[in-house]
N, C-alpha and C. Protein backbone atom coordinates (compact mmCIF):
# COMPACT_ATOMS: atom_id res chain seq x y z
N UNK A 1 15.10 -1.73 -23.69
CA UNK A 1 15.46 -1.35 -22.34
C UNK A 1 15.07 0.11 -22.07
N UNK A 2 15.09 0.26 -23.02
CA UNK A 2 15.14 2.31 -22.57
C UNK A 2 13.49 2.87 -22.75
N UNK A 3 12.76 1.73 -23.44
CA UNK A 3 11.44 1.89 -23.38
C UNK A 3 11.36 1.34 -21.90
N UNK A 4 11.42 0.49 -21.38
CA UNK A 4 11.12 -0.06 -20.40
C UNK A 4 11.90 0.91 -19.05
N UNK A 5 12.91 1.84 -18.92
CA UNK A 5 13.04 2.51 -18.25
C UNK A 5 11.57 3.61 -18.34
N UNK A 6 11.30 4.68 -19.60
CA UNK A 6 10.49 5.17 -20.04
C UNK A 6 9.18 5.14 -19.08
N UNK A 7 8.90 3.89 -19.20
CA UNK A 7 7.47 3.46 -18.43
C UNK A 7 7.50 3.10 -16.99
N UNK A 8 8.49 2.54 -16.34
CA UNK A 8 8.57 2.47 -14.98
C UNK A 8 9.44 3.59 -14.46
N UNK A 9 9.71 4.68 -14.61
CA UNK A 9 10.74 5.05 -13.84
C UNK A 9 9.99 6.30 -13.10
N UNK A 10 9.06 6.81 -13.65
CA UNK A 10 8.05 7.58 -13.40
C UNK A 10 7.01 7.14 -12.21
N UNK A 11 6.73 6.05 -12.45
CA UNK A 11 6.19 4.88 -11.32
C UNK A 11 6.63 4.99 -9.81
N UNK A 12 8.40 4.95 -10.26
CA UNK A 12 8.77 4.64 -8.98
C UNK A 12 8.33 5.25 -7.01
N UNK A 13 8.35 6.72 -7.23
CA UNK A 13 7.58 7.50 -6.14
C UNK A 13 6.51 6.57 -6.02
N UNK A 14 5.63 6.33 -6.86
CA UNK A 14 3.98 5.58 -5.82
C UNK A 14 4.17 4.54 -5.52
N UNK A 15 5.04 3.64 -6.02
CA UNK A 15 5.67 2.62 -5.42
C UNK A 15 6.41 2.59 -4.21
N UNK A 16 6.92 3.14 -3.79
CA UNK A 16 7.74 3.84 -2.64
C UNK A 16 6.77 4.11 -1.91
N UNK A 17 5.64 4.54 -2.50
CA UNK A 17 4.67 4.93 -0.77
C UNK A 17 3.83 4.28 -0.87
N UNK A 18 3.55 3.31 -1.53
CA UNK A 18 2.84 2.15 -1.24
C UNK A 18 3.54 1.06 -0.40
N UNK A 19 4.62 1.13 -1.15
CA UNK A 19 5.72 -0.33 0.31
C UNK A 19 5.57 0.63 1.43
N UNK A 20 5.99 2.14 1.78
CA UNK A 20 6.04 2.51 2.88
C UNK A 20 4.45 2.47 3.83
N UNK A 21 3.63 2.69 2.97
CA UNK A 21 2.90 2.56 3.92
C UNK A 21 2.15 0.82 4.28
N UNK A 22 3.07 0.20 2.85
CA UNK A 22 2.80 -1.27 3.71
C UNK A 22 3.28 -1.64 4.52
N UNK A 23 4.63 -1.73 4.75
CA UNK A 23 5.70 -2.17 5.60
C UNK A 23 6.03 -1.17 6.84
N UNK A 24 5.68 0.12 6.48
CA UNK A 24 6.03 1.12 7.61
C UNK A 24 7.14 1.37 8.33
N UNK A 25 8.08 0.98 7.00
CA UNK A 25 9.72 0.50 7.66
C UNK A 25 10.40 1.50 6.33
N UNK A 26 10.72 2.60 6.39
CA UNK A 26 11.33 2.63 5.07
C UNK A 26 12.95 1.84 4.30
N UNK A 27 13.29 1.48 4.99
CA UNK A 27 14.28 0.96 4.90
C UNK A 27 13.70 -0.46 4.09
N UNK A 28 13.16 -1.36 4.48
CA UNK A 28 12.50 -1.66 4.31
C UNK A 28 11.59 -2.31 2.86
N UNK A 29 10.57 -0.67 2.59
CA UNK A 29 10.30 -0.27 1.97
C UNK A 29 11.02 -0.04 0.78
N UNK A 30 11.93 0.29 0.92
CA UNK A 30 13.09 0.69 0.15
C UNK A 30 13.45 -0.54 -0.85
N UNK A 31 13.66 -1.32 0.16
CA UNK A 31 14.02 -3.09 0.01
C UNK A 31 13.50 -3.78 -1.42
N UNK A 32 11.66 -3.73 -0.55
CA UNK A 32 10.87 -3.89 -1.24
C UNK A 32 10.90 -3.61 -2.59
N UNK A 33 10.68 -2.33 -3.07
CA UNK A 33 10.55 -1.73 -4.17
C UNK A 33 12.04 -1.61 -4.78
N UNK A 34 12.92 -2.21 -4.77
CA UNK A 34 14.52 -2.70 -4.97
C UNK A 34 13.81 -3.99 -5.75
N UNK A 35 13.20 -4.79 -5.18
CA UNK A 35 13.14 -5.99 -5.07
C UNK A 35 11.43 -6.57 -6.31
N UNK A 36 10.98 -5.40 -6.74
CA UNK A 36 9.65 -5.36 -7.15
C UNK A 36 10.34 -4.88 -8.55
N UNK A 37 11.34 -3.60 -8.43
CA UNK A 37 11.83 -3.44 -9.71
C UNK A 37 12.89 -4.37 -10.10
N UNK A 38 13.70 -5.27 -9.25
CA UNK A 38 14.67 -6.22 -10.24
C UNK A 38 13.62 -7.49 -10.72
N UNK A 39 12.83 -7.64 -10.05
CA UNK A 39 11.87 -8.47 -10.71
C UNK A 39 11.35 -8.20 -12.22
N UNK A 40 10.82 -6.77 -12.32
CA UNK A 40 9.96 -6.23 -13.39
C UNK A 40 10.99 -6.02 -14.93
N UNK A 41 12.17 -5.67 -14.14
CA UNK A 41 13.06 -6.31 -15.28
C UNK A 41 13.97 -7.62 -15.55
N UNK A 42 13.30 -8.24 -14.74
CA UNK A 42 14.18 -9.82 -15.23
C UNK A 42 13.08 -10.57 -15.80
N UNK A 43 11.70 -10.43 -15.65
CA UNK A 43 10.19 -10.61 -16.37
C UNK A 43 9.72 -9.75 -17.43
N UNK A 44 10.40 -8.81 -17.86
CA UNK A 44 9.89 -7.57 -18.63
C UNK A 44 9.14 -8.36 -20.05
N UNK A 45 9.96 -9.42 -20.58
CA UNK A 45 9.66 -9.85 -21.88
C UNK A 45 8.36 -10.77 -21.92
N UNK A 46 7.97 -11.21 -20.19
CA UNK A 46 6.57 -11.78 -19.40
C UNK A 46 5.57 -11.35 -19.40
N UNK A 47 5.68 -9.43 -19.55
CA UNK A 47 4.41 -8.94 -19.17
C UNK A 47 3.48 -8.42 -20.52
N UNK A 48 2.63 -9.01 -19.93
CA UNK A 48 1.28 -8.88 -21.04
C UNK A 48 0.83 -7.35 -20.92
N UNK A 49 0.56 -7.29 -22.54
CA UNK A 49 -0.15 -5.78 -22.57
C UNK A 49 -0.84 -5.30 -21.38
N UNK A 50 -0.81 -4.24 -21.88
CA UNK A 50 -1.92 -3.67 -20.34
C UNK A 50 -1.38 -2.43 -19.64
N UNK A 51 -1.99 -1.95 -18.60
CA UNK A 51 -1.32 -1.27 -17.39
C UNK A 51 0.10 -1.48 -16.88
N UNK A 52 1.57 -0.59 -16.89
CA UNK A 52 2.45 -0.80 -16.33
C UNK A 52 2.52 -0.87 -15.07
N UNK A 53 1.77 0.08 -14.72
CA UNK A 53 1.43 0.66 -13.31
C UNK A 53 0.84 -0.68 -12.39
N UNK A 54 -0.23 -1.01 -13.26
CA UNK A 54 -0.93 -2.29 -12.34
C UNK A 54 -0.33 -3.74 -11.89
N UNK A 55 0.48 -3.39 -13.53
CA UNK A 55 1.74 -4.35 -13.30
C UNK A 55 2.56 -4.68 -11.82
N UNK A 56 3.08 -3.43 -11.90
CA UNK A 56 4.43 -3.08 -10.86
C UNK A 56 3.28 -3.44 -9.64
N UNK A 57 2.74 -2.81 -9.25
CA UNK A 57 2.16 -2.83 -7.92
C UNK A 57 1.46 -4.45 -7.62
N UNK A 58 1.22 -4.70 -8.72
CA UNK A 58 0.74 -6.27 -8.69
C UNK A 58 1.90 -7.10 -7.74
N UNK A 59 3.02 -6.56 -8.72
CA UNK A 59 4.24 -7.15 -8.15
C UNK A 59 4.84 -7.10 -6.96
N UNK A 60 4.72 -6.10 -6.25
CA UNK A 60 5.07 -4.87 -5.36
C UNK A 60 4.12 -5.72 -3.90
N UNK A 61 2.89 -5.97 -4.67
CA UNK A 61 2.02 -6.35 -3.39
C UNK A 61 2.05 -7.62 -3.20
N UNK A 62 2.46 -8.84 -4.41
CA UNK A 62 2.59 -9.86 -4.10
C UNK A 62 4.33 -10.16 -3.43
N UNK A 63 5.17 -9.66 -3.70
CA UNK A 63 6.63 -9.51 -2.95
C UNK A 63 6.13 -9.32 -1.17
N UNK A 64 5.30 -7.91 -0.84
CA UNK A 64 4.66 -7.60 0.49
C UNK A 64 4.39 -9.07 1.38
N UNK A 65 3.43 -9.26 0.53
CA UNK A 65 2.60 -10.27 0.64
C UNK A 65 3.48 -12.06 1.19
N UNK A 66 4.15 -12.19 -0.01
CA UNK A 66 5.61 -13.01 0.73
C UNK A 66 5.84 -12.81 1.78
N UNK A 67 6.52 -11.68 2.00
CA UNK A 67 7.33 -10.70 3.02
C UNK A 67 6.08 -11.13 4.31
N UNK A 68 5.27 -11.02 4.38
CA UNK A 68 4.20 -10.72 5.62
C UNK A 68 3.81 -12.12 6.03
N UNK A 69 4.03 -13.30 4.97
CA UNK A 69 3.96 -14.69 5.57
C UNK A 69 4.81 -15.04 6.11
N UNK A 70 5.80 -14.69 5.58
CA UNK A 70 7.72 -15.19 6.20
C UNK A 70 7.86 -14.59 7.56
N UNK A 71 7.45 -13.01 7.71
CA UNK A 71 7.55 -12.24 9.05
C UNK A 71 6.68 -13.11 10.04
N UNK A 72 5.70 -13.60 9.78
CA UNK A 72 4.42 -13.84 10.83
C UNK A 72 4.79 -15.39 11.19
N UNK A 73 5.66 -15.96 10.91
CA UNK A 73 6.06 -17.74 10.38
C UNK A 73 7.28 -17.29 11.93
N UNK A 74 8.00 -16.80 11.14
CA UNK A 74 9.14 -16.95 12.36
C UNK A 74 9.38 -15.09 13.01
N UNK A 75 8.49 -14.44 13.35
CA UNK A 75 8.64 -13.19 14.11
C UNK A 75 9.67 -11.73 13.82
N UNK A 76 9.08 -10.91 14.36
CA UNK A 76 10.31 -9.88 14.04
C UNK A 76 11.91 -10.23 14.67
N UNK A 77 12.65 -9.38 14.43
CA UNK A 77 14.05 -9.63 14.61
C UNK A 77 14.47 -8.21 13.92
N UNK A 78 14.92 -7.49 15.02
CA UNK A 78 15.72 -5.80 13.96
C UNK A 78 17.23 -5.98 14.76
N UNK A 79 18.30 -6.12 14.31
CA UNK A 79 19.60 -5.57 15.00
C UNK A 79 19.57 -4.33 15.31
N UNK A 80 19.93 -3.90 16.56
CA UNK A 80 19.70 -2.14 16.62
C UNK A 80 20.52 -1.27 15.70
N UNK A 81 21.89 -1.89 15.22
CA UNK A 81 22.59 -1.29 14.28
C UNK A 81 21.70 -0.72 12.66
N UNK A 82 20.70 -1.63 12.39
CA UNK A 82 20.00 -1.55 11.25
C UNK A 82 18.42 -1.30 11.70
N UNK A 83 18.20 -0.69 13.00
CA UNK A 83 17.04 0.08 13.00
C UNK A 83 17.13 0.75 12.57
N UNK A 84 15.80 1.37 12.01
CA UNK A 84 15.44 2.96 11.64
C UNK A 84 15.68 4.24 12.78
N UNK A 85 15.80 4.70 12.59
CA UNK A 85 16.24 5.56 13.77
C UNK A 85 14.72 6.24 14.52
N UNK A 86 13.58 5.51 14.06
CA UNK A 86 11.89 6.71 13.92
C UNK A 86 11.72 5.54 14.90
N UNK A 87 12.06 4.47 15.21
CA UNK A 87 11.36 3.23 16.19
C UNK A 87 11.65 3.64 17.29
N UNK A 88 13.00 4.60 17.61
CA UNK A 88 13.56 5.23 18.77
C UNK A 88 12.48 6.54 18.72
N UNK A 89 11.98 6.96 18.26
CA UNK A 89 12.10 8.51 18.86
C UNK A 89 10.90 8.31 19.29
N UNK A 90 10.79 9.42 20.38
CA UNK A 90 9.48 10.02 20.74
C UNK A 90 7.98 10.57 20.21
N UNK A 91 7.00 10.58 20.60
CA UNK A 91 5.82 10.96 20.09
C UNK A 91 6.32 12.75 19.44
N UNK A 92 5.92 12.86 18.09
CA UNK A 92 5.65 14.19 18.10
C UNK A 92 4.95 15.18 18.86
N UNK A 93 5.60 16.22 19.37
CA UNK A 93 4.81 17.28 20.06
C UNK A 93 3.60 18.07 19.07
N UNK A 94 3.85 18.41 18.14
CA UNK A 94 2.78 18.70 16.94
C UNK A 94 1.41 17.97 17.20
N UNK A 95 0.21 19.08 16.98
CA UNK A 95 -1.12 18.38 16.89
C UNK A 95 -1.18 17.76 15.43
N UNK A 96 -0.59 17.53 14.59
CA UNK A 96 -1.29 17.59 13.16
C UNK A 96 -0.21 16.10 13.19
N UNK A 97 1.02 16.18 13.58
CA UNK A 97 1.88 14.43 13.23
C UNK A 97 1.22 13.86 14.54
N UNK A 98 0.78 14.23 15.45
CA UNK A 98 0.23 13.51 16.77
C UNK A 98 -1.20 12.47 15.62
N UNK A 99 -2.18 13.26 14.83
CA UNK A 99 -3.18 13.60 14.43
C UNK A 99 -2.65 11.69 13.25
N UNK A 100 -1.96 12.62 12.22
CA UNK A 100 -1.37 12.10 11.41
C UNK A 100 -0.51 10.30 11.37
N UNK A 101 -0.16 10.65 12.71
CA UNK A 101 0.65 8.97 13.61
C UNK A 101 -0.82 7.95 14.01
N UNK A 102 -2.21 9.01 14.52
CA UNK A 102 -3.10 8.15 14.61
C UNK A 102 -3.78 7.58 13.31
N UNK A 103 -3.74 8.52 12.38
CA UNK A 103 -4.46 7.32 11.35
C UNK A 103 -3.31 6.50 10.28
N UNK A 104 -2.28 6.67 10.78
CA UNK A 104 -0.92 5.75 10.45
C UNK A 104 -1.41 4.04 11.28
N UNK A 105 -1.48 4.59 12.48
CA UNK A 105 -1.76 3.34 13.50
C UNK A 105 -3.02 2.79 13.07
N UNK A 106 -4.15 3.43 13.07
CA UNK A 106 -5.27 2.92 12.89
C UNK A 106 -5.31 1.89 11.44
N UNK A 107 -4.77 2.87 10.29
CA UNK A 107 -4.58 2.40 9.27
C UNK A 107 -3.95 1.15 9.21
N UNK A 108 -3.22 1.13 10.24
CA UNK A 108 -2.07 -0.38 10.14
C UNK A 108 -2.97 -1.42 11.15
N UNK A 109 -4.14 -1.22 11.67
CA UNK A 109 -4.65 -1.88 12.47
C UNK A 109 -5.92 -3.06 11.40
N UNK A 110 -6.41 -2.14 10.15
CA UNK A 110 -7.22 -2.96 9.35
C UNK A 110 -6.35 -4.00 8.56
N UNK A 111 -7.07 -5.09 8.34
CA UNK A 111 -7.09 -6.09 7.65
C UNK A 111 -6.02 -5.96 6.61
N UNK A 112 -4.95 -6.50 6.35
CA UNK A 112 -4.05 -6.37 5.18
C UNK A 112 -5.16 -6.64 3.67
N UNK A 113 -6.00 -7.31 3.86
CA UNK A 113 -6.56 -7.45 2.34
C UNK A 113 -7.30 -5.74 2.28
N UNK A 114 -8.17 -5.16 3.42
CA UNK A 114 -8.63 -4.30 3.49
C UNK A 114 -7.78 -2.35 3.26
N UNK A 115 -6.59 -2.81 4.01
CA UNK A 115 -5.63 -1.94 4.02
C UNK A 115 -5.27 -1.70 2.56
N UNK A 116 -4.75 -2.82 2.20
CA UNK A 116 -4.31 -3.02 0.72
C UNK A 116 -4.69 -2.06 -0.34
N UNK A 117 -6.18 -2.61 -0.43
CA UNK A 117 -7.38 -2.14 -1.30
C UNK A 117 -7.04 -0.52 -1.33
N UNK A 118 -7.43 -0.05 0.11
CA UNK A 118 -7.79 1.58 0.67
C UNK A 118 -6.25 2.02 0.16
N UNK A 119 -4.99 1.83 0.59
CA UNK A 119 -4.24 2.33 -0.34
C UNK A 119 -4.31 2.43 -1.87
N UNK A 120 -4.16 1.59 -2.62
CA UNK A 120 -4.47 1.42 -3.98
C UNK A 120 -5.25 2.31 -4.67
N UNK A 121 -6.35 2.48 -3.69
CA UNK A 121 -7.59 3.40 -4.16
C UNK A 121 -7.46 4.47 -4.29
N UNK A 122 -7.17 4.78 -2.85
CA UNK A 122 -7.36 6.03 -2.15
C UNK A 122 -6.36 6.73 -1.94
N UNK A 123 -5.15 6.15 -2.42
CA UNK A 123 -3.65 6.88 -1.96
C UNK A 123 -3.32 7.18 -3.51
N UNK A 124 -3.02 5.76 -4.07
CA UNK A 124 -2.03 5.42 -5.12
C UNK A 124 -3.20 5.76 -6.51
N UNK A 125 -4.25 5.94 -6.41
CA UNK A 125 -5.53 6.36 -7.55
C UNK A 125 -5.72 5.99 -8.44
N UNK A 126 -6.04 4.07 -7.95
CA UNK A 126 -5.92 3.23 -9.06
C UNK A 126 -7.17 3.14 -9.17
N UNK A 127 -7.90 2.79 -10.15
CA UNK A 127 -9.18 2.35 -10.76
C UNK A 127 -9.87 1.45 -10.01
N UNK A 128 -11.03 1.37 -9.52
CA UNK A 128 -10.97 -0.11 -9.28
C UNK A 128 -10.99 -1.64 -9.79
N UNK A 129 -10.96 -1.23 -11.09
CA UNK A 129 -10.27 -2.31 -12.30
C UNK A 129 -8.71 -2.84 -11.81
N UNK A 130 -8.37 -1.38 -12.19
CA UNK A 130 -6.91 -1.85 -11.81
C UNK A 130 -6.66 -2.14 -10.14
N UNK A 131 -7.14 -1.98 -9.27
CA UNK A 131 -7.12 -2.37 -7.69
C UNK A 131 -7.53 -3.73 -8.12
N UNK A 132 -8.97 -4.15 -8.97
CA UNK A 132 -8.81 -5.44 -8.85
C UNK A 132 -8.16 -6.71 -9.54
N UNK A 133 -7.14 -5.88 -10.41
CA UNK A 133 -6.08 -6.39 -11.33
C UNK A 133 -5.13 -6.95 -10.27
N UNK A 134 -4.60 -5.66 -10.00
CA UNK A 134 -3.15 -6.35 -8.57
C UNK A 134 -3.48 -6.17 -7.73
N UNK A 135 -4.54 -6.75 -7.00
CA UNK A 135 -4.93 -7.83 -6.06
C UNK A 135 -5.31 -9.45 -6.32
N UNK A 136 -5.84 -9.71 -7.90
CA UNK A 136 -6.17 -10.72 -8.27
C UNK A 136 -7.65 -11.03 -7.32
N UNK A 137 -8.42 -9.96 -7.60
CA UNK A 137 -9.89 -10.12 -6.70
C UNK A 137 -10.98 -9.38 -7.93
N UNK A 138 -12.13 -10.28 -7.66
CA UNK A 138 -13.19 -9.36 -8.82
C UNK A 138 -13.18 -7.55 -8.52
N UNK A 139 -13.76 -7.20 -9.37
CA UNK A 139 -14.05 -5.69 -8.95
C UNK A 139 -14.83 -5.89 -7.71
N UNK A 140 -16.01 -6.61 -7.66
CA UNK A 140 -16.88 -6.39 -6.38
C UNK A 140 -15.80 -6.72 -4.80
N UNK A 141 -15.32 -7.39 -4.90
CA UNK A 141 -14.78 -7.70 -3.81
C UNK A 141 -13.95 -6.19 -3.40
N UNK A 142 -13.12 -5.75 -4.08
CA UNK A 142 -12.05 -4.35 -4.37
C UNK A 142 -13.34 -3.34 -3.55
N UNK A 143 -14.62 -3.34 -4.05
CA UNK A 143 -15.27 -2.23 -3.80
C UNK A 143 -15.57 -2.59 -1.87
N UNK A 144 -15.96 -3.80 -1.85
CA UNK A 144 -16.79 -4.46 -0.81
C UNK A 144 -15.45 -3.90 0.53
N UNK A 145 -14.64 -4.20 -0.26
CA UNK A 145 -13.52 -3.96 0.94
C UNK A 145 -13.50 -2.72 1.08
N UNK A 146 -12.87 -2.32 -0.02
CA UNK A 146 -12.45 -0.61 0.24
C UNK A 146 -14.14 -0.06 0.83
N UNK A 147 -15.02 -0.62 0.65
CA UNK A 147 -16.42 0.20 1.97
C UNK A 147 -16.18 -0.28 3.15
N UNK A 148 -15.38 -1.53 3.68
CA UNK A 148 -15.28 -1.82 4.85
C UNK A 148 -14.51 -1.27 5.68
N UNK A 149 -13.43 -1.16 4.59
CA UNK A 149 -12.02 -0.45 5.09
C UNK A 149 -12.20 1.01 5.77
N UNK A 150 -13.62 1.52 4.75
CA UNK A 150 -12.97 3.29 4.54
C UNK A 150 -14.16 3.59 6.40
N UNK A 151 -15.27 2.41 6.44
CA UNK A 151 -16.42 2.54 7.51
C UNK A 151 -15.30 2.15 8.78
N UNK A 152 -14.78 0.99 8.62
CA UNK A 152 -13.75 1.03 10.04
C UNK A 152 -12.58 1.78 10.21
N UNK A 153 -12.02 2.42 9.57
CA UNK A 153 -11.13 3.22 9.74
C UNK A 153 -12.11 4.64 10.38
N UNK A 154 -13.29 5.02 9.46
CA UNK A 154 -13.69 6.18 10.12
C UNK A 154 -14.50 5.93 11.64
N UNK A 155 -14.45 4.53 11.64
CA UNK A 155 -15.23 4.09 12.94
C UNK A 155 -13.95 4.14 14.29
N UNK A 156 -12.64 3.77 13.72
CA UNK A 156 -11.82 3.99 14.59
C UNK A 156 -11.55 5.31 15.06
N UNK A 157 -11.44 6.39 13.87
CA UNK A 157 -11.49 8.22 14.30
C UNK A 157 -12.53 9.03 14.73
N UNK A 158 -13.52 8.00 14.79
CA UNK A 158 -14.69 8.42 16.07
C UNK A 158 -15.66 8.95 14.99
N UNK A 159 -15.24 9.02 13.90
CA UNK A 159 -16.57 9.22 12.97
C UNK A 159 -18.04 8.45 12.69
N UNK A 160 -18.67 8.95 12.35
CA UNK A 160 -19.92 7.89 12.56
C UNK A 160 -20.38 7.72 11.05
N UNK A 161 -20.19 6.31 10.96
CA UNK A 161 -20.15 6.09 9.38
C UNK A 161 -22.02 6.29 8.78
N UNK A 162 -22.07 6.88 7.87
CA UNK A 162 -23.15 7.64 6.56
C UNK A 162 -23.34 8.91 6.73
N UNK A 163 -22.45 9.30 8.19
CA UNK A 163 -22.57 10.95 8.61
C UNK A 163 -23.07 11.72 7.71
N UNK A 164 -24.07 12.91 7.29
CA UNK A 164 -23.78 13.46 6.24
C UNK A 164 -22.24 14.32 6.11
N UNK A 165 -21.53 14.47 6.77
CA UNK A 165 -20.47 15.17 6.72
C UNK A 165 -19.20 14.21 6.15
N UNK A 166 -19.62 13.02 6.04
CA UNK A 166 -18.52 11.81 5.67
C UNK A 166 -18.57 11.23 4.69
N UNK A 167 -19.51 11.66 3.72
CA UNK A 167 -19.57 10.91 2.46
C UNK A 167 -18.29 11.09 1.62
N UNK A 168 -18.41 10.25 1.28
CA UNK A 168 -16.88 10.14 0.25
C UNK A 168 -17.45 9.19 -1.37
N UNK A 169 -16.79 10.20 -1.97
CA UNK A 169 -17.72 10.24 -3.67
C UNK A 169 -16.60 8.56 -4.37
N UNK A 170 -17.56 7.63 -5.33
CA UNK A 170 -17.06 6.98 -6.00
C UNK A 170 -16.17 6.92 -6.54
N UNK A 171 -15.41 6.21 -6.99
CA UNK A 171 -14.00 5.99 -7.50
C UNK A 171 -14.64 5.40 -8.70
N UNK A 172 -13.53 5.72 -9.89
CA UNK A 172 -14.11 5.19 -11.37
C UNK A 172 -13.72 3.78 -11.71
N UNK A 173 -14.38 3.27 -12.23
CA UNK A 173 -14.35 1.89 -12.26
C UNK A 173 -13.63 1.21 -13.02
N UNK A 174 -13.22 2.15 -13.99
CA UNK A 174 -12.22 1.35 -15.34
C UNK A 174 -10.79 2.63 -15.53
């Protein structure tokens, strides 16, 4: 047990902002990764050598993943008592969270397989081994996306994708 605290507990932060920026609910989010770690220890004696990390998020994204068929099956539903209190408020006056809320939105506008990926990668600084571990997708696919992802997202912020000013350097593969 105390090995197994050892190795996930350190985890927990990128887990947390991976549900948050899946779900975009922290509460939520919260849920989630509640729900990713009682799993990881009621399976602990399940998991095959390897990556802990790739593990958890494997887990983390297939829980999401549940979560996003069940939501889309029968619709949202929030009691206002158990809103977040951020669904109420107003646009930030700030240029930089004004800035910041748009590639939140935009970001939430790509493809969940695509979104997925570009977090993993690009947030959480997984390999693309390990992106294509917990996703359960070859490496090529992991890459194919995360180029689709990273060209429409900069296509949504008005960037013009091969810009020379927009290149963005490889991610390591193992």
């Amino acid at each position: 047990m105390k090995d197994m605290l050892v190795q996930v507990e350190p985890l927990i932060p990128a887990l947390r902002r991976y549900a948050r920026a899946l779900v975009r609910n922290r509460a939520n989010a919260d849920d989630l990764v509640q729900d990713c770690l009682e799993r990881a220890v009621s399976r602990w004696h399940q998991r095959r050598d390897g990556s802990v990390r790739a593990w958890l998020f494997t887990i983390l994204h297939n829980l999401a993943a549940d979560q996003f068929r069940q939501a889309s099956s029968r619709g949202r539903h929030v009691p206002i008592e158990e809103a977040d209190e951020g669904e109420f408020r107003g646009a930030a006056a700030q240029e930089h969270r004004l800035m910041y809320q748009d590639v939140l939105d935009k970001l939430a506008r790509l493809p969940e397989e695509q979104r997925a990926v570009l977090l993993l990668v690009a947030v959480e600084d997984l390999s693309y081994a390990e992106a294509a571990k917990v996703l359960n997708v070859p490496i090529g696919t992991v890459m194919s996306r995360l180029s689709r992802a990273r060209e429409r997202l900069q296509q949504e912020l008005g960037g013009v994708a091969g810009a020379p000013g927009n290149v963005v350097t490889m991610r390591r593969l193992t």
